[in-house]
C-alpha atoms as a PDB file:
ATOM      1  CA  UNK A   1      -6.953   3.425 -12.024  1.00  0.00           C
ATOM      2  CA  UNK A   2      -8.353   2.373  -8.903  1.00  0.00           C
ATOM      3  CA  UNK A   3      -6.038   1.797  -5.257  1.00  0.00           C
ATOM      4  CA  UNK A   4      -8.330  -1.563  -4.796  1.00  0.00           C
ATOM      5  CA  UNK A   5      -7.062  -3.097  -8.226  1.00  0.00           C
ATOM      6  CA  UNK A   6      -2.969  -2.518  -8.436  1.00  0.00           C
ATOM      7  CA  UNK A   7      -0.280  -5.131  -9.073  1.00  0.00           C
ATOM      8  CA  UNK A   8       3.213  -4.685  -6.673  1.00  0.00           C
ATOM      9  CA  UNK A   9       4.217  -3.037 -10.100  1.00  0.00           C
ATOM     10  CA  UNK A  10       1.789  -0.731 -10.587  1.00  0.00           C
ATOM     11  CA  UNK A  11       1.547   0.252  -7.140  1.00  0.00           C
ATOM     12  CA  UNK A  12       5.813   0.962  -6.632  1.00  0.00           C
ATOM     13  CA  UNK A  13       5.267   2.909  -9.947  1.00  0.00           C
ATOM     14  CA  UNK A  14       2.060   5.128  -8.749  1.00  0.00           C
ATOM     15  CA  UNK A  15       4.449   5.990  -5.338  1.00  0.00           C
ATOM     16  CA  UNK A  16       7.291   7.382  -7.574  1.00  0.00           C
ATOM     17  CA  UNK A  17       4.770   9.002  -9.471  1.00  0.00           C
ATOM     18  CA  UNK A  18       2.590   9.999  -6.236  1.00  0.00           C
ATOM     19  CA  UNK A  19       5.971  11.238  -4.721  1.00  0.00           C
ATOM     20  CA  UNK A  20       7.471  12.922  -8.248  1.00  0.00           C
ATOM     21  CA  UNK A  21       4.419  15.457  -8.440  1.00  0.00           C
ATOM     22  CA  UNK A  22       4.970  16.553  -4.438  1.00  0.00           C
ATOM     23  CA  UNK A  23       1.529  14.378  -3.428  1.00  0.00           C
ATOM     24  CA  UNK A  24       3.169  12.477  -0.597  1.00  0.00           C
ATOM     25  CA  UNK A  25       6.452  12.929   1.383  1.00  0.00           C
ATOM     26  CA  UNK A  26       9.089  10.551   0.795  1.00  0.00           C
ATOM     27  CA  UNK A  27       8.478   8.575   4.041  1.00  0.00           C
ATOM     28  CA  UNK A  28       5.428   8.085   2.579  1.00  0.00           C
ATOM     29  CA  UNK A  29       6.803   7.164  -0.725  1.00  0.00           C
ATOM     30  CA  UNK A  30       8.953   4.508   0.965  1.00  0.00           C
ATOM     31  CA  UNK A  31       6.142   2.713   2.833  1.00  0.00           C
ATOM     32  CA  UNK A  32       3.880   2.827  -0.550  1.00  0.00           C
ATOM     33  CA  UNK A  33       6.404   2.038  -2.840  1.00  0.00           C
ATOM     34  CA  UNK A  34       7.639  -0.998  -0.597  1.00  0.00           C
ATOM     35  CA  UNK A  35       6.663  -4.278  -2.037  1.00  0.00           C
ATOM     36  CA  UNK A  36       8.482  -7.467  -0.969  1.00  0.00           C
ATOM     37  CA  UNK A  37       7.115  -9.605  -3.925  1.00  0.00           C
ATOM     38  CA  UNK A  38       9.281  -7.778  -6.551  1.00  0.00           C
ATOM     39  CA  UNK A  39      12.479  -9.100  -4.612  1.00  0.00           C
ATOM     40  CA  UNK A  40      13.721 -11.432  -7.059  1.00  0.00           C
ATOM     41  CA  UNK A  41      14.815 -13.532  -3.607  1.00  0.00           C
ATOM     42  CA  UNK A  42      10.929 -13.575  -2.454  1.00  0.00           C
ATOM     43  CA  UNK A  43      10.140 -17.018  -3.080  1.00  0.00           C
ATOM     44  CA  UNK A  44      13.397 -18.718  -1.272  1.00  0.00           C
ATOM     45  CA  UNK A  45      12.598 -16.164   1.516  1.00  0.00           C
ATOM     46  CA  UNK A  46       9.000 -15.211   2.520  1.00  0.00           C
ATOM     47  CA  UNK A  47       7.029 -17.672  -0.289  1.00  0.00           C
ATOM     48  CA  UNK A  48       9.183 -20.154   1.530  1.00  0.00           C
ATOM     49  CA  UNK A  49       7.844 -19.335   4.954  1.00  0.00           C
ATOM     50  CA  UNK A  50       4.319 -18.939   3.703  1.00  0.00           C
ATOM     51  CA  UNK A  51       3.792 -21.501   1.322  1.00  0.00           C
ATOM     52  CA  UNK A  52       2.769 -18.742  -1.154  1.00  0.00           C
ATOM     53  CA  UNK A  53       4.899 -17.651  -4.327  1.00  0.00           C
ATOM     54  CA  UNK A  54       5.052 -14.177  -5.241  1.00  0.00           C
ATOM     55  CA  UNK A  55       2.400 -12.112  -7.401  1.00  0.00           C
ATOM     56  CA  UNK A  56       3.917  -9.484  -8.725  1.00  0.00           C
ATOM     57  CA  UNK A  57       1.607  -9.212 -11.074  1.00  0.00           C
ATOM     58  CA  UNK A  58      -1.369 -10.143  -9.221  1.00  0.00           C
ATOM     59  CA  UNK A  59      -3.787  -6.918  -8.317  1.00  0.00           C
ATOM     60  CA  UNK A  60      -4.836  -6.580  -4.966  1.00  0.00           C
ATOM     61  CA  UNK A  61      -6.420  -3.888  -2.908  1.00  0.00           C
ATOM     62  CA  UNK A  62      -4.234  -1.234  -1.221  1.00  0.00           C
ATOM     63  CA  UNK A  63      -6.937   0.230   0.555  1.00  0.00           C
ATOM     64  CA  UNK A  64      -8.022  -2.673   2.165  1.00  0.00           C
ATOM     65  CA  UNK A  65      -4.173  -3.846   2.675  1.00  0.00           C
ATOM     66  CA  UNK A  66      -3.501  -0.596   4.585  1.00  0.00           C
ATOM     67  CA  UNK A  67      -7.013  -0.658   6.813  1.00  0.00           C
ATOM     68  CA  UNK A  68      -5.806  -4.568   7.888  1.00  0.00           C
ATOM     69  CA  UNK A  69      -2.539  -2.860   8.840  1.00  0.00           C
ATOM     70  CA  UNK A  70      -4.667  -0.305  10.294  1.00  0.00           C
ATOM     71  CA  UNK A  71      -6.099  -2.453  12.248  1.00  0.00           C
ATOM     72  CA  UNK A  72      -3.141  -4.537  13.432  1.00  0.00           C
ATOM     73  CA  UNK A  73      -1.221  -2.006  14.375  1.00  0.00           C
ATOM     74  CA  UNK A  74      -3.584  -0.566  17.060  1.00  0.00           C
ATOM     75  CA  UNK A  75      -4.212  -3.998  18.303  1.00  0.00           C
ATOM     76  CA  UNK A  76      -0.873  -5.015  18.873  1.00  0.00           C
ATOM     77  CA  UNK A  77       1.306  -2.082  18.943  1.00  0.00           C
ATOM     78  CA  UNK A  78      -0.584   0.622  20.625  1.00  0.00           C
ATOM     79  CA  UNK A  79       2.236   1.873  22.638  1.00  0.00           C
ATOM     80  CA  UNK A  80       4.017   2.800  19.073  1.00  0.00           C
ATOM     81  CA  UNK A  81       1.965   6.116  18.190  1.00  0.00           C
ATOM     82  CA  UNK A  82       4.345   7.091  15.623  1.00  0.00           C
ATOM     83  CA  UNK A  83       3.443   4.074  13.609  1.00  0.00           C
ATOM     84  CA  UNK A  84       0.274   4.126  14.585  1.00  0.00           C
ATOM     85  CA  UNK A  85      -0.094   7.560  13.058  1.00  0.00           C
ATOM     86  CA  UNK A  86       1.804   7.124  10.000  1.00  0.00           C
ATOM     87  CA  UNK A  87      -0.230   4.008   9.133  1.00  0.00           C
ATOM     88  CA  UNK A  88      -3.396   6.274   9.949  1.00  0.00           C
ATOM     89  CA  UNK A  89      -1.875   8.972   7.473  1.00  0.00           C
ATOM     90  CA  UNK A  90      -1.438   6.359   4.884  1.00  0.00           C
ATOM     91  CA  UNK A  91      -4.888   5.302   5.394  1.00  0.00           C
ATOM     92  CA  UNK A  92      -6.293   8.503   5.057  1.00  0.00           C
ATOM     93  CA  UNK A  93      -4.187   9.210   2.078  1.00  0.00           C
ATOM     94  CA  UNK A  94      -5.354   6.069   0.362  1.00  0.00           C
ATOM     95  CA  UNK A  95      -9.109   7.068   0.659  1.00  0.00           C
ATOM     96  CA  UNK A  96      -8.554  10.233  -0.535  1.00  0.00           C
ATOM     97  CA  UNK A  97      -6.877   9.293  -3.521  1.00  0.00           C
ATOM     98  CA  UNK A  98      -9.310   6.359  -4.363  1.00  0.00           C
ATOM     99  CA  UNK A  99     -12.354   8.790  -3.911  1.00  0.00           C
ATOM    100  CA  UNK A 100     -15.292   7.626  -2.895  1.00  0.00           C
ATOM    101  CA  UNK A 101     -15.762   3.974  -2.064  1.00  0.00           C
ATOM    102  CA  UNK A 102     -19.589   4.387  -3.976  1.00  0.00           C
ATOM    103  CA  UNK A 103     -18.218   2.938  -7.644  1.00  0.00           C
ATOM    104  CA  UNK A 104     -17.986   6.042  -9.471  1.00  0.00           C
ATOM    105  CA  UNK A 105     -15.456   4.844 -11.265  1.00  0.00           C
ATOM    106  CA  UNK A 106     -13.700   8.396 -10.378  1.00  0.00           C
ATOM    107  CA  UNK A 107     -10.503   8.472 -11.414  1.00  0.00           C
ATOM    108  CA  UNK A 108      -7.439   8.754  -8.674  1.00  0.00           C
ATOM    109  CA  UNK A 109      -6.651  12.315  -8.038  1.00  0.00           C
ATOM    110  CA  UNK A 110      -3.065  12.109  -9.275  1.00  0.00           C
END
């Protein structure tokens, strides 16, 4: 199972699991395990404001997810290290667990 092709589902399940067998903390669990589109009130809410309905069962990369937040946090909150940092940490995490980005096919280290 690869971090770059997860459903929401999959990806609130492999946080409990991450977080079950002591792999992240449960700040970290929280931020991972966080997905909006599995509010049953996502559509009427956010899909409303973005034109978009939810896809909870659409994968998506994590990886990449996390870098854009990355990335937007430093540009536009740089004066918030501590979220700056933990969305560096999750980063990191993320790469670690994925392996390396070279197609192995290795599987997660969970």
């Amino acid at each position: 199972m690869s971090l770059r092709d997860l459903t929401p589902r999959q990806m609130a399940e492999v946080s409990l699991d991450l977080y079950a067998a002591g792999v992240v903390t449960y700040e970290d669990y929280e931020l991972l395990a966080f997905q909006p589109e599995l509010h049953p009130d996502y559509n009427d809410t956010v899909g409303a404001l973005t034109g978009e309905p939810a896809g909870p069962d659409r994968p998506r990369d994590y990886v990449t997810q996390w870098e854009d937040r990355l990335n937007f946090e430093r540009r536009y909150n740089p004066q918030n290290t501590r979220l700056v940092r933990k969305t560096e940490h999750i980063v990191s995490l993320l790469l670690t667990l994925d392996g390396p980005p070279d197609g192995s096919g290795r599987p997660m280290a969970a």
